[in-house]
Protein backbone atom coordinates (compact mmCIF):
# COMPACT_ATOMS: atom_id res chain seq x y z
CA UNK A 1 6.61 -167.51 41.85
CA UNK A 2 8.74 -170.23 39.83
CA UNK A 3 10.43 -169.24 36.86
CA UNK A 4 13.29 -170.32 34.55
CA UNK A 5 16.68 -168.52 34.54
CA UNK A 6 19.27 -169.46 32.14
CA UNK A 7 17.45 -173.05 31.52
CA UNK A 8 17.15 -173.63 35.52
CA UNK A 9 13.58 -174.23 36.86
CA UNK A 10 12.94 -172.19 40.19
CA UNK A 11 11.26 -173.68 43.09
CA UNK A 12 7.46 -172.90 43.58
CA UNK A 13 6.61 -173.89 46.63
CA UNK A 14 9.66 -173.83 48.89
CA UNK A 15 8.79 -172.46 52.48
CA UNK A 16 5.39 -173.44 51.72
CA UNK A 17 5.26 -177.61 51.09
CA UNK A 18 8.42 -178.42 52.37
CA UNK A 19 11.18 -175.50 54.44
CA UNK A 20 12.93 -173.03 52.50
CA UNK A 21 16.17 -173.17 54.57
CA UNK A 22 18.66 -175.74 52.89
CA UNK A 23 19.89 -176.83 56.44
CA UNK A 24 16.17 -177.56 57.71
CA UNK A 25 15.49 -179.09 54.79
CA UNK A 26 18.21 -181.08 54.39
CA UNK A 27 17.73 -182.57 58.15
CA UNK A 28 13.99 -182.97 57.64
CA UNK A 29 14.50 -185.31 54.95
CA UNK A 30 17.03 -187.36 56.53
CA UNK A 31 15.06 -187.99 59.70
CA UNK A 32 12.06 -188.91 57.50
CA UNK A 33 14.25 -191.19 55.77
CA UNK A 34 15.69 -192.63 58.89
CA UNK A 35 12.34 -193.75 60.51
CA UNK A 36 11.31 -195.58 56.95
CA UNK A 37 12.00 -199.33 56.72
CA UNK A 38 13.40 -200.64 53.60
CA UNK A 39 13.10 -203.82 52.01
CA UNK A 40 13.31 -205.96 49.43
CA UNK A 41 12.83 -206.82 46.25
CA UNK A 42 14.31 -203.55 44.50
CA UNK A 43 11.63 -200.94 42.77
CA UNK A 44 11.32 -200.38 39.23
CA UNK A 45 8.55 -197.73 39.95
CA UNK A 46 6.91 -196.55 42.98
CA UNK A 47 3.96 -194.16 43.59
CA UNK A 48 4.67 -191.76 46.60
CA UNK A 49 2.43 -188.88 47.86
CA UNK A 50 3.32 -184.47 47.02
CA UNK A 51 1.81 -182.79 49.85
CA UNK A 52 3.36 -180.68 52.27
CA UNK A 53 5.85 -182.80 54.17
CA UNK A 54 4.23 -182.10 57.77
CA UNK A 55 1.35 -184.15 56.45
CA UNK A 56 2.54 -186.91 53.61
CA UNK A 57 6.49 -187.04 54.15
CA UNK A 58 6.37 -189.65 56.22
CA UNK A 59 4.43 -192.04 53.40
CA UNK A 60 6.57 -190.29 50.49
CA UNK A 61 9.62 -191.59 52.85
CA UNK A 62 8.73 -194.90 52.93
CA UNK A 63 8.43 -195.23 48.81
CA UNK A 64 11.69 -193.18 48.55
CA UNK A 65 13.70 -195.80 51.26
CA UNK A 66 13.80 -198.32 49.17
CA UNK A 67 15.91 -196.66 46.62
CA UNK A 68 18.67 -196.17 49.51
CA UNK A 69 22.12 -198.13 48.34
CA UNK A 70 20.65 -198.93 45.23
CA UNK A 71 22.59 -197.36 42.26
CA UNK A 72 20.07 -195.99 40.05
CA UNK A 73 21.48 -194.64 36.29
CA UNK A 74 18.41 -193.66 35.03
CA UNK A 75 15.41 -191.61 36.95
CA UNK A 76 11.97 -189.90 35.97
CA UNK A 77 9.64 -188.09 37.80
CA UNK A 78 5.52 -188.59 36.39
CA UNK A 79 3.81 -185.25 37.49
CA UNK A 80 0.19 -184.69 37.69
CA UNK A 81 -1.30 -180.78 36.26
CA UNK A 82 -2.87 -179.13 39.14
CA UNK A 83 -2.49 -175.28 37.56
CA UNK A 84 -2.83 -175.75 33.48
CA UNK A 85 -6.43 -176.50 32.59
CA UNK A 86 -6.08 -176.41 29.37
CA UNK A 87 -3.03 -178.60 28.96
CA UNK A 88 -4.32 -181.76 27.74
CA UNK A 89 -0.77 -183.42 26.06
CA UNK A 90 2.42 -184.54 27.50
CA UNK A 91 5.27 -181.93 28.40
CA UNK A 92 8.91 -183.78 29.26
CA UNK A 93 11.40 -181.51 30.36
CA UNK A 94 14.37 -181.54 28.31
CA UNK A 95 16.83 -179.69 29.17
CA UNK A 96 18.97 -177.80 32.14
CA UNK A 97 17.97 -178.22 35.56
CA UNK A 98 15.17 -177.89 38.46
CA UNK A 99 16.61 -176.37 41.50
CA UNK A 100 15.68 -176.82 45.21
CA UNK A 101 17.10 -174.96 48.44
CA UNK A 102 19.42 -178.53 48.16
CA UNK A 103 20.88 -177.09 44.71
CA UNK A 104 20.36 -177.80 41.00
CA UNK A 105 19.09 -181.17 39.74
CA UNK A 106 20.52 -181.02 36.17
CA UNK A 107 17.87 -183.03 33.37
CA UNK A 108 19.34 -186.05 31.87
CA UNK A 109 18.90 -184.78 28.61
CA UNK A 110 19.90 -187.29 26.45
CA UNK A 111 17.22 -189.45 28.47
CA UNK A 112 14.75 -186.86 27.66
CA UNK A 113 15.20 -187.09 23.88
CA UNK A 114 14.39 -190.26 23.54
CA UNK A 115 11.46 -189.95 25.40
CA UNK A 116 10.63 -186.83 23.04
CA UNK A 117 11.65 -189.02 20.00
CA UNK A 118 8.01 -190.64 20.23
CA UNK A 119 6.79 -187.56 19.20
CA UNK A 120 3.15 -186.77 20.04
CA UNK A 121 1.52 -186.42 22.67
CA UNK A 122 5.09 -185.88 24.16
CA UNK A 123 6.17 -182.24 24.04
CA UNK A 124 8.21 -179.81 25.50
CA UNK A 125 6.26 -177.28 27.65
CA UNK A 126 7.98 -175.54 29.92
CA UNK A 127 5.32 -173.52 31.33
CA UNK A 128 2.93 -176.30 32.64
CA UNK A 129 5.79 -176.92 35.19
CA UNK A 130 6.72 -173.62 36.58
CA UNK A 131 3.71 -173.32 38.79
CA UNK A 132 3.29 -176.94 39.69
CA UNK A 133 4.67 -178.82 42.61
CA UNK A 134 3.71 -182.35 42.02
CA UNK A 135 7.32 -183.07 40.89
CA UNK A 136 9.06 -180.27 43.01
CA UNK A 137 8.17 -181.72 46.34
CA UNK A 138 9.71 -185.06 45.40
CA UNK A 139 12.99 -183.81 44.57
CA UNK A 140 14.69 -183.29 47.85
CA UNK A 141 14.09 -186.92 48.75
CA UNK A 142 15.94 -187.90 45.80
CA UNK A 143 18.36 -185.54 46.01
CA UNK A 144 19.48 -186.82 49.72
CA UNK A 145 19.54 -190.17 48.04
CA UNK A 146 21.50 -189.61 45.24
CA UNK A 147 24.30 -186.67 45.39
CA UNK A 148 25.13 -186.95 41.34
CA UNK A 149 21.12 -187.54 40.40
CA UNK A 150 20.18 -186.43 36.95
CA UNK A 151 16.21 -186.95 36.00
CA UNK A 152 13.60 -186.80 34.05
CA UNK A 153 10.45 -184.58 35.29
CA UNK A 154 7.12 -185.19 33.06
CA UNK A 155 3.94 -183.45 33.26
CA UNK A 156 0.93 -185.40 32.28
CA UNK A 157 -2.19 -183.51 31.16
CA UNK A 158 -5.56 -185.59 30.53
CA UNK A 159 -5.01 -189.28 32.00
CA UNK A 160 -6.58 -190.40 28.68
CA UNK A 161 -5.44 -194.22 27.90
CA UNK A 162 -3.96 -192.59 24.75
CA UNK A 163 -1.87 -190.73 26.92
CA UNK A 164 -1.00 -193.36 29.15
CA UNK A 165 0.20 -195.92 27.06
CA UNK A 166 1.80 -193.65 24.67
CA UNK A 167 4.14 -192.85 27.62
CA UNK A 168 4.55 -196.31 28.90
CA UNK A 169 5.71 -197.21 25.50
CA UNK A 170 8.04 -194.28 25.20
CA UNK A 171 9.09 -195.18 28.46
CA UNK A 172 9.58 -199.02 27.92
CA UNK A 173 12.03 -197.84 25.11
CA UNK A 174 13.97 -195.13 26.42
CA UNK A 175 14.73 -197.26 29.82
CA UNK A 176 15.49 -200.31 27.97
CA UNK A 177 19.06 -201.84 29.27
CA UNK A 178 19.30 -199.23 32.32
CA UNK A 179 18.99 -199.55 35.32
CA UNK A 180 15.89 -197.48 36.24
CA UNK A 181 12.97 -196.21 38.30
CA UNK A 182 9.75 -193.98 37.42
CA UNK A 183 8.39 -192.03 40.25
CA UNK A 184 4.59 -191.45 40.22
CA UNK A 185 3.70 -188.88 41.87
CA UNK A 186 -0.02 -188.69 43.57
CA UNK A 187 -1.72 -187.87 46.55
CA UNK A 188 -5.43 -189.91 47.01
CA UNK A 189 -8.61 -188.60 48.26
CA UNK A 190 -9.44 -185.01 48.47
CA UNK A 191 -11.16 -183.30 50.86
CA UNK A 192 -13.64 -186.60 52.60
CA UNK A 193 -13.86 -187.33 56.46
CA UNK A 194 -11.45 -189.18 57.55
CA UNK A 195 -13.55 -192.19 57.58
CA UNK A 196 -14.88 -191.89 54.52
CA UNK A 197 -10.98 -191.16 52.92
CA UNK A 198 -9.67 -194.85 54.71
CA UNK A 199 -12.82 -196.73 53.03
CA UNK A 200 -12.18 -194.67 49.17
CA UNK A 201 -8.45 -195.26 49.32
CA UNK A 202 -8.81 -198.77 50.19
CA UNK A 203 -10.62 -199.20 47.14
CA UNK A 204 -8.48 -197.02 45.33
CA UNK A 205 -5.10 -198.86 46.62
CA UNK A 206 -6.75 -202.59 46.00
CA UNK A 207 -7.77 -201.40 42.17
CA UNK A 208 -3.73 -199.84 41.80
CA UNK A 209 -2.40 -203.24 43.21
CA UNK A 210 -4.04 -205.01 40.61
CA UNK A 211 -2.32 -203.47 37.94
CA UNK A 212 -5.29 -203.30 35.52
CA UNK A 213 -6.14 -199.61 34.11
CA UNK A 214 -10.18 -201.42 34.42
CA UNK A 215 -10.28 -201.50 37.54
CA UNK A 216 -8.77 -198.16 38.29
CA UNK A 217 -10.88 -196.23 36.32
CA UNK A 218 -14.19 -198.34 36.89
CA UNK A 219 -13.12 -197.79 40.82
CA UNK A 220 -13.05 -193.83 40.55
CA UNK A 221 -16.45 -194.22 38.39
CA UNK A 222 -17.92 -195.97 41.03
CA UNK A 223 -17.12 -193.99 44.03
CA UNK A 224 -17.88 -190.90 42.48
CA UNK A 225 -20.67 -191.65 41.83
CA UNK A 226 -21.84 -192.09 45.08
CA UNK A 227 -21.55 -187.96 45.87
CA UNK A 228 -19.91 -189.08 48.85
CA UNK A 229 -19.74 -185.51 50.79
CA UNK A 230 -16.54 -183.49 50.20
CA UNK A 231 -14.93 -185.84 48.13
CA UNK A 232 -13.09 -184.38 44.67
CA UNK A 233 -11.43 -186.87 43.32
CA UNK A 234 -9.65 -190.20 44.49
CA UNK A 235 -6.33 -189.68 43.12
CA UNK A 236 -5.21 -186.50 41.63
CA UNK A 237 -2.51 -187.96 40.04
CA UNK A 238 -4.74 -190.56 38.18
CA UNK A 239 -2.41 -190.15 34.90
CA UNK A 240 1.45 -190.73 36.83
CA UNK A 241 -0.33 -193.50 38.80
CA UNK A 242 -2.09 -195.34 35.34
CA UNK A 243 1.53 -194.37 33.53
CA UNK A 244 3.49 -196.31 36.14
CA UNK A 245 1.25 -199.51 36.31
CA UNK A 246 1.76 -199.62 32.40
CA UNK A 247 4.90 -199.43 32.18
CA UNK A 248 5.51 -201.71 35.16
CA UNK A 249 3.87 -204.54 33.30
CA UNK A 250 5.74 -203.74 30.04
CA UNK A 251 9.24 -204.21 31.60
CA UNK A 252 7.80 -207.39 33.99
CA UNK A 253 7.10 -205.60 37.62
CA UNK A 254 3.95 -207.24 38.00
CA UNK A 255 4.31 -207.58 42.04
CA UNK A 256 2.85 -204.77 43.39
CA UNK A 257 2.93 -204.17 47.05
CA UNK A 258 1.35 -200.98 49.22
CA UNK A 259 4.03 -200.07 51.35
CA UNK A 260 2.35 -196.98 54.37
CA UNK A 261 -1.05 -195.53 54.04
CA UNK A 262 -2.05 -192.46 55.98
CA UNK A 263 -3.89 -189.39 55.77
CA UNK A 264 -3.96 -186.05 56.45
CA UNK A 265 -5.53 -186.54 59.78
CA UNK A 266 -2.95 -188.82 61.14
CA UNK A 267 -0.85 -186.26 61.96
CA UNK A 268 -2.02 -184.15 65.69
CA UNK A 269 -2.90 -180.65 63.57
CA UNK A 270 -5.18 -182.69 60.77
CA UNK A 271 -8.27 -182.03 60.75
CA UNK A 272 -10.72 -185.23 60.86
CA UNK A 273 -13.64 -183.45 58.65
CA UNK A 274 -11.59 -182.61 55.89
CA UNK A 275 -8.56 -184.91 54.97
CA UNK A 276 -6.68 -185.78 51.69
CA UNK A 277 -4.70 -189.54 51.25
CA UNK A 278 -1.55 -190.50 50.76
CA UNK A 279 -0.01 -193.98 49.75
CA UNK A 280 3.44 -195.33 48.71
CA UNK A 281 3.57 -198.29 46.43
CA UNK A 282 6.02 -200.25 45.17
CA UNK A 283 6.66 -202.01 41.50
CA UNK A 284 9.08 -204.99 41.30
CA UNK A 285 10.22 -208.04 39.31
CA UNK A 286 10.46 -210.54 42.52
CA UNK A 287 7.81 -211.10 45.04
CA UNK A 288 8.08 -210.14 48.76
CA UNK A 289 10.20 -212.78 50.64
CA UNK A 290 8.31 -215.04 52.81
CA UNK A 291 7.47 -213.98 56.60
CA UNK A 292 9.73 -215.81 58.98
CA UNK A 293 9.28 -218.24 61.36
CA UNK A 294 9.32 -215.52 64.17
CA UNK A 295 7.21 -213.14 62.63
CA UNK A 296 4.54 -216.01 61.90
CA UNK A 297 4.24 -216.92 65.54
CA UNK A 298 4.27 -213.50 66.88
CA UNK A 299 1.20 -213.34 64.18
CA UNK A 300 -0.41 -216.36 65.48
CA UNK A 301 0.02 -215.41 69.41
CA UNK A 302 -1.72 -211.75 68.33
CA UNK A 303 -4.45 -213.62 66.82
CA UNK A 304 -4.99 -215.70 69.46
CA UNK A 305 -4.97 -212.60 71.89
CA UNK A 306 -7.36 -210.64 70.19
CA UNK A 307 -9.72 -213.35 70.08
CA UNK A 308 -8.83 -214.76 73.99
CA UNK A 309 -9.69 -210.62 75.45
CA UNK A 310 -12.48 -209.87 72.98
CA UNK A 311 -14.53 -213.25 74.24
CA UNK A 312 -13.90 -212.13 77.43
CA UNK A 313 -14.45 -208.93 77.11
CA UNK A 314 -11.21 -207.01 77.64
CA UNK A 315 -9.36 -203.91 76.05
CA UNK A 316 -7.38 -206.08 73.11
CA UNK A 317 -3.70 -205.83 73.92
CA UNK A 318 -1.83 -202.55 72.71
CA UNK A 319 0.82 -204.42 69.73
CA UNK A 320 4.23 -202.48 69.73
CA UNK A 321 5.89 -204.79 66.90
CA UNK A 322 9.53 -203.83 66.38
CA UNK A 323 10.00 -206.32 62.95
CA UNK A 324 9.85 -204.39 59.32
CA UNK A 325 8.13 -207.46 57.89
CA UNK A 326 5.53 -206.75 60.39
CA UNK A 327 4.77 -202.99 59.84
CA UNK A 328 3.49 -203.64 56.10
CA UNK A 329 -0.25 -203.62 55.29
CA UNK A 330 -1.38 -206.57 53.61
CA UNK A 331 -4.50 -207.85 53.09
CA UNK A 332 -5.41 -211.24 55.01
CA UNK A 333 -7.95 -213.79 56.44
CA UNK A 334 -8.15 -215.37 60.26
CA UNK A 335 -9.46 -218.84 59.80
CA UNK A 336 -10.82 -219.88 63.61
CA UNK A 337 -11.43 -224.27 63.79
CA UNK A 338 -12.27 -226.31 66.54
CA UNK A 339 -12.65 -230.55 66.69
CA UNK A 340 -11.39 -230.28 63.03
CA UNK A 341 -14.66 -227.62 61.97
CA UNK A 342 -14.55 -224.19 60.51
CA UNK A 343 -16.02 -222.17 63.77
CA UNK A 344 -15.13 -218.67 61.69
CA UNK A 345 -13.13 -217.32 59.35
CA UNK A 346 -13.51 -212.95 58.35
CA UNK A 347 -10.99 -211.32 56.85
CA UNK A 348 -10.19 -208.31 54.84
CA UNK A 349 -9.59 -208.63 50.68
CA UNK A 350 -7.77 -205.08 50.41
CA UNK A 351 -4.85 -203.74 52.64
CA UNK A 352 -6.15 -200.99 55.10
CA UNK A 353 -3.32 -200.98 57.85
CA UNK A 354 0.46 -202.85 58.90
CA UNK A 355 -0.24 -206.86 59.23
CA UNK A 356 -0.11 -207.00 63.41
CA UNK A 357 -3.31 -204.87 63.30
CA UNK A 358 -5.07 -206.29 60.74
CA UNK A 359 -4.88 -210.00 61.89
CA UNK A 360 -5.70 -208.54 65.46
CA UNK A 361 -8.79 -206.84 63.74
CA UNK A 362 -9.87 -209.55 61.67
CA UNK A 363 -8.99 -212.21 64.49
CA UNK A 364 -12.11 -211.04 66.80
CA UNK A 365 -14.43 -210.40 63.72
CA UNK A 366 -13.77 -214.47 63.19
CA UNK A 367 -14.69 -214.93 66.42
CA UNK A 368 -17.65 -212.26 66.95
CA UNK A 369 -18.87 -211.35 63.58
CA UNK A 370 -19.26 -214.45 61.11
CA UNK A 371 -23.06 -214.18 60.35
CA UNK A 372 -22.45 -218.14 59.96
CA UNK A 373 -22.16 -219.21 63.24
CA UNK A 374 -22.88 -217.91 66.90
CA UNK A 375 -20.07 -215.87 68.68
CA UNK A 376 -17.35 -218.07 70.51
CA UNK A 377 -17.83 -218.57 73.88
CA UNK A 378 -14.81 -217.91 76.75
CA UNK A 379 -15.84 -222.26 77.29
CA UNK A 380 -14.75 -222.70 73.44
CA UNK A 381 -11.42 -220.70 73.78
CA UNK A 382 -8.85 -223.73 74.89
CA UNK A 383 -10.16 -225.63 72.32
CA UNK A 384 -9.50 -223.12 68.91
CA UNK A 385 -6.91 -223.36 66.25
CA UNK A 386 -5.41 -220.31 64.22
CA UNK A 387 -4.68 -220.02 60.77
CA UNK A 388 -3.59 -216.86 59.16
CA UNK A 389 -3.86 -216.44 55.45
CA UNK A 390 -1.50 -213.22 54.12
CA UNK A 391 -3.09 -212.74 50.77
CA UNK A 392 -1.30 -211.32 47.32
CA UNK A 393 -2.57 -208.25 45.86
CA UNK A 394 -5.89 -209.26 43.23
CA UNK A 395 -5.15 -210.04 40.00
CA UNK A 396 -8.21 -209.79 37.33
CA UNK A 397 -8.61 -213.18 35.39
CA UNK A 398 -8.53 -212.78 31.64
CA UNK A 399 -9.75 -216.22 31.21
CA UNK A 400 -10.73 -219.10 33.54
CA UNK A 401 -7.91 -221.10 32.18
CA UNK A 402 -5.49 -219.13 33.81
CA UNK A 403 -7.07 -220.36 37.54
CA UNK A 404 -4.82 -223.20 39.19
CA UNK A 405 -7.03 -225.17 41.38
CA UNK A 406 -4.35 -225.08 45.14
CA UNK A 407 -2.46 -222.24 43.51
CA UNK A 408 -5.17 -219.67 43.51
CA UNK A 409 -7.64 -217.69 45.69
CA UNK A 410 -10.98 -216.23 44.39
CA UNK A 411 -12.76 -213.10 44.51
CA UNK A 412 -15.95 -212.14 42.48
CA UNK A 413 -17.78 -209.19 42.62
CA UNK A 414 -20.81 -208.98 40.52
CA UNK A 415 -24.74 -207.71 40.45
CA UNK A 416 -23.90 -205.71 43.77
CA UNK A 417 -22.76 -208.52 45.52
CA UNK A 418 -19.46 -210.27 46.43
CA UNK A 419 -17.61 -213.79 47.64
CA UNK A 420 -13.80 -214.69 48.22
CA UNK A 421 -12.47 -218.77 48.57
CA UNK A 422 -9.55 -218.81 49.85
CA UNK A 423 -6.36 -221.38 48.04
CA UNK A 424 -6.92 -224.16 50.01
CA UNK A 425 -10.45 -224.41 50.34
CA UNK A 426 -10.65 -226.48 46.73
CA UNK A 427 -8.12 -228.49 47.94
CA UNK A 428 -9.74 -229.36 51.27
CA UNK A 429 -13.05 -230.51 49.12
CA UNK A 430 -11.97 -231.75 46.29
CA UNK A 431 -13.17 -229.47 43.80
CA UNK A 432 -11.77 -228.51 40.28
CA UNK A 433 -12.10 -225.49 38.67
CA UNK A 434 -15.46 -225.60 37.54
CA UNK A 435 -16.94 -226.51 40.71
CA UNK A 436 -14.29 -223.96 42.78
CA UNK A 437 -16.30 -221.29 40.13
CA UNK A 438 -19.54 -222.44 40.85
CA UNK A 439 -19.36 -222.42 44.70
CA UNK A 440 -17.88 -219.18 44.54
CA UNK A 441 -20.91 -217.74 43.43
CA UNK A 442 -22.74 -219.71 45.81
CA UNK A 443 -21.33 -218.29 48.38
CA UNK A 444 -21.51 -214.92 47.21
CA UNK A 445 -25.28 -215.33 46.85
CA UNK A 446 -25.51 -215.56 42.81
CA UNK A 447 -26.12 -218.06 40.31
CA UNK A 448 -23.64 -220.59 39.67
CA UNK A 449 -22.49 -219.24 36.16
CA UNK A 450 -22.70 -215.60 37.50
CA UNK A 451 -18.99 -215.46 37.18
CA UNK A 452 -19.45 -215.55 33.19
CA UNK A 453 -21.70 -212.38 33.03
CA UNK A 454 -19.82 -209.71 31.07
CA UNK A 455 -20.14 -206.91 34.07
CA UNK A 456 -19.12 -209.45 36.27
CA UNK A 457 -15.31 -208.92 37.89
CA UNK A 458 -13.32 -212.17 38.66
CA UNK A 459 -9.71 -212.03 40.58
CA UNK A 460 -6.87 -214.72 41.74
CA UNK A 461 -4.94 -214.38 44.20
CA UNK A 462 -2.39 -216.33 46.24
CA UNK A 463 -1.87 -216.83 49.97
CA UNK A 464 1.04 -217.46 52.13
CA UNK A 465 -0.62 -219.81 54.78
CA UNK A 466 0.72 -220.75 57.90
CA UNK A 467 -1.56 -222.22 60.97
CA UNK A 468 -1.54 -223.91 64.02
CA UNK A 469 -1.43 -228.05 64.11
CA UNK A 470 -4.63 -229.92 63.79
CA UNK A 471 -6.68 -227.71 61.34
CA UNK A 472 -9.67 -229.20 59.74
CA UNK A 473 -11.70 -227.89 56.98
CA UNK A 474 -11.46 -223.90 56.46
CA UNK A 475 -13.31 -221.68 54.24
C-alpha cells in the first residue's frame, strides 16, 4: 500500500505494473527505450499509455523517446483518478518527492506554487495520489531520461471543461519562458474485442488529433452510445488527455501527430476478447518534416505491389521497412489512374497502423473495392499510375473562410453520412470554394448546403502528395 513518509510518496504498484527490483527495472526501461524511434520536431506535450509495462511499455516508450537529448527544465505529469470517487477538483502535488525502486523524484515545488496560485479547482490532496498509479507508472521512463528530473504530478478529478481549461490556463502561466513538457497520462478502450478496441480508438485518436475538446467529447458520446459489448469507457484519462490538447493550443503546438498504437492483445499472453488501448501522441510547434525521396518510392513500389498480387491473386508481399519515417501511422489515400482517368482511389481519413501498411491496405481497396468502378483486371495492371496522398491530422473549420481552395482537403460528416475531397481535386476542376463545398456534399450523398446545418461537422486538412508521372484527374 502507498503511503507518505517524511513528505516522500511510496510506490503503489511496484512488482505489480512495472518490476520491483531496481536492476530489472532499470534494464526494462532502457531496452524499451532502445527499440523506440525518435524524431523530430521536439514535444511540448505528449499523451502516453499507464498500464503494466508487459502490455503498454512499448507505446509509453515511443512518446517518452522523443524527450531523449532534449534538456527539459520544467516537467508535469496529468494523472487520471481511478481510486477516489468522490474527488471531483484538482489536487497538484506540492511538495517533497514520489519515489520508485529507481529512487526519489523530488517535486519542483516552486513550479507547483504557481500552479496552486490559480487557486480553485487546484488543490493540494495528497491522498487522491497514494493509491493511484496513473502517474507512478510513468516515472521510471522519465527518470532513465533525466538523472536530475524534478516534476510536477497532478491528479485530475471530473474532466469537466471547467476543470480543463482552468488547468490549461494555470498551466500556460506557470510554463511561460521554460522550457517544458506536460505528460498526459491515459490508456484508451477498456475491456472491447480486439476488433472492436482498433475501430473505437481510431475514432478516439482522429477526434485527439484534431485538437478540438468537440470532437472528443461528442466522439465518446457517440460510441457509447452504441452499448458496444464490454466496452467502459474510451479513454480513462479523458481529463489529462482534454488538459494537454488545451494547453497545447494555448502555447502554439497545434501539430499533433499519433506516434504507436497497440493494444493489449498485441502482445502473445493478451487476450483477443477482452483488450484495453494504448496510444502515444505527440504535441509540437513545427510540423513533421517531409518524407524523403527514398521513403516515397519505397511507398510507391509497395503500392504498386499490393495492387500487382491482389489482381492476381497472391499472398501481398510481407513489408519489413527498416526507415523511422516509415513506421509512423498516418492517415492516407491511394489514388489508382490509367489513360489520364481516375480508375480508383480508397483511402483511410484516421491513422489505424505505420504508413507501409496502410498504403499496402488501402492500395488493393483502390483497386478491388471502389463501389465506382469494376475491379482492375491483371490486363489493366501495366497500364496504372500511383499516387499516394499522406494526409494531416483533421482540423474542424470554424468558418468557411478559413478553407484555401489547393491548400486544403475536405471531410464532412453529417445526417449519418460522410465524404472527403482530397487538395488537389479543386484544383484539377477548377472549382472555388463554394463549388469545392457543394460537391463535397454531393459526393457524400447530401444536399449541396448540407455542410451549413448546425449538427453538421466540417474538417481541412492538408496532404503531402507525391505520384507517379502522367496522372490525370484524381478524386
Amino acid at each position: 500500500m502507498a503511503r507518505t513518509m517524511m513528505g516522500v510518496r511510496e510506490p503503489a504498484v511496484a512488482g505489480a505494473f512495472y518490476p520491483a527490483d531496481p536492476k530489472a527495472l532499470a534494464e526494462m526501461v532502457d531496452q524499451l527505450l532502445a527499440e523506440a524511434p525518435r524524431y523530430d520536431p521536439e514535444p511540448m506535450a505528449l499523451i502516453v499509455p499507464h498500464a503494466g509495462y508487459i502490455y503498454s511499455g512499448h507505446v509509453a516508450a515511443w512518446g517518452f523517446k522523443q524527450l531523449t537529448d532534449r534538456a527539459y527544465d520544467a516537467i508535469v505529469v496529468l494523472g487520471t483518478n481511478h481510486v477516489e470517487p468522490f474527488f471531483r477538483e484538482i489536487s497538484v502535488w506540492a511538495r517533497g518527492a514520489w519515489r520508485t525502486p529507481l529512487g526519489e523524484v523530488p517535486v519542483d515545488e516552486e513550479l507547483a506554487e504557481a500552479l496552486l496560485a490559480a487557486g480553485p479547482p487546484l488543490r493540494f490532496v495528497p491522498e487522491v495520489h497514494l493509491e493511484e498509479h496513473s502517474i507512478e507508472v510513468e516515472l521510471p521512463f522519465l527518470q532513465r531520461l533525466f538523472p536530475d528530473l524534478r516534476f510536477v504530478p497532478v491528479m485530475i478529478g471530473e474532466p469537466s471543461s471547467e476543470n480543463v481549461e482552468a488547468l490549461a490556463a494555470a498551466l500556460a502561466r506557470a510554463l511561460a519562458g521554460r522550457r517544458a513538457v506536460v505528460i498526459a497520462s491515459t490508456d484508451l478502450s477498456h475491456y472491447p474485442r480486439d476488433e472492436h478496441a482498433r475501430q473505437v480508438d481510431t475514432a478516439s485518436i482522429g477526434a485527439i488529433l484534431s485538437l478540438d475538446p468537440r470532437l472528443v467529447r461528442h466522439t465518446i458520446e457517440e460510441w457509447m452510445a452504441r452499448r458496444i459489448p464490454g466496452l467502459a469507457t474510451l479513454m480513462c484519462g479523458e481529463g489529462p488527455v482534454l488538459t494537454a490538447m488545451a494547453y497545447a493550443k494555448r502555447v502554439g503546438a497545434r501539430h499533433a501527430r499519433l506516434l504507436k498504437y497497440a493494444n493489449s492483445s498485441d502482445v502473445p499472453y493478451g487476450r483477443k476478447d477482452h483488450v484495453v488501448g494504448y496510444a502515444a501522441i505527440r504535441f509540437a510547434r513545427e510540423p513533421d518534416p517531409p518524407l524523403g525521396e527514398e521513403d516515397r518510392r519505397t511507398l510507391l513500389k509497395i503500392a504498386r505491389e499490393a495492387v500487382e498480387h491482389a489482381v492476381q491473386g497472391k499472398p501481398l508481399p510481407t513489408l519489413q521497412v527498416s526507415s523511422p519515417a516509415l513506421q509512423l501511422p498516418r492517415a492516407c489515400f491511394v489514388t489508382l489512374t490509367k489513360g489520364g482517368y481516375l480508375r480508383g482511389c480508397r483511402g483511410e481519413i484516421w491513422p489505424r497502423s505505420d504508413v507501409a501498411h496502410a498504403v499496402q491496405r488501402v492500395a488493393v481497396l483502390s483497386a478491388l473495392d471502389d463501389p465506382r468502378f469494376p475491379p482492375v483486371t491483371v490486363e489493366e495492371l501495366p497500364h496504372l499510375e500511383y499516387e499516394i496522398s499522406l494526409l494531416t491530422p483533421m482540423d474542424p473549420v470554424e468558418r468557411v473562410e478559413e478553407i484555401v481552395v489547393g491548400r486544403d482537403g475536405l471531410f464532412i460528416v453529417a445526417g449519418g453520412r460522410s465524404g472527403l475531397l482530397l487538395p488537389q481535386v479543386p484544383v484539377e476542376q477548377g472549382w472555388d470554394r463554394e463549388t469545392f463545398l457543394r460537391a463535397l456534399c454531393l459526393k457524400a450523398g447530401l444536399p449541396e448546403d448540407a455542410y451549413r446545418w448546425p449538427n453538421a461537422w466540417l474538417f481541412r486538412f492538408e496532404a503531402e502528395v507525391f505520384a507517379e508521372q502522367g496522372h490525370g484527374e484524381r478524386r
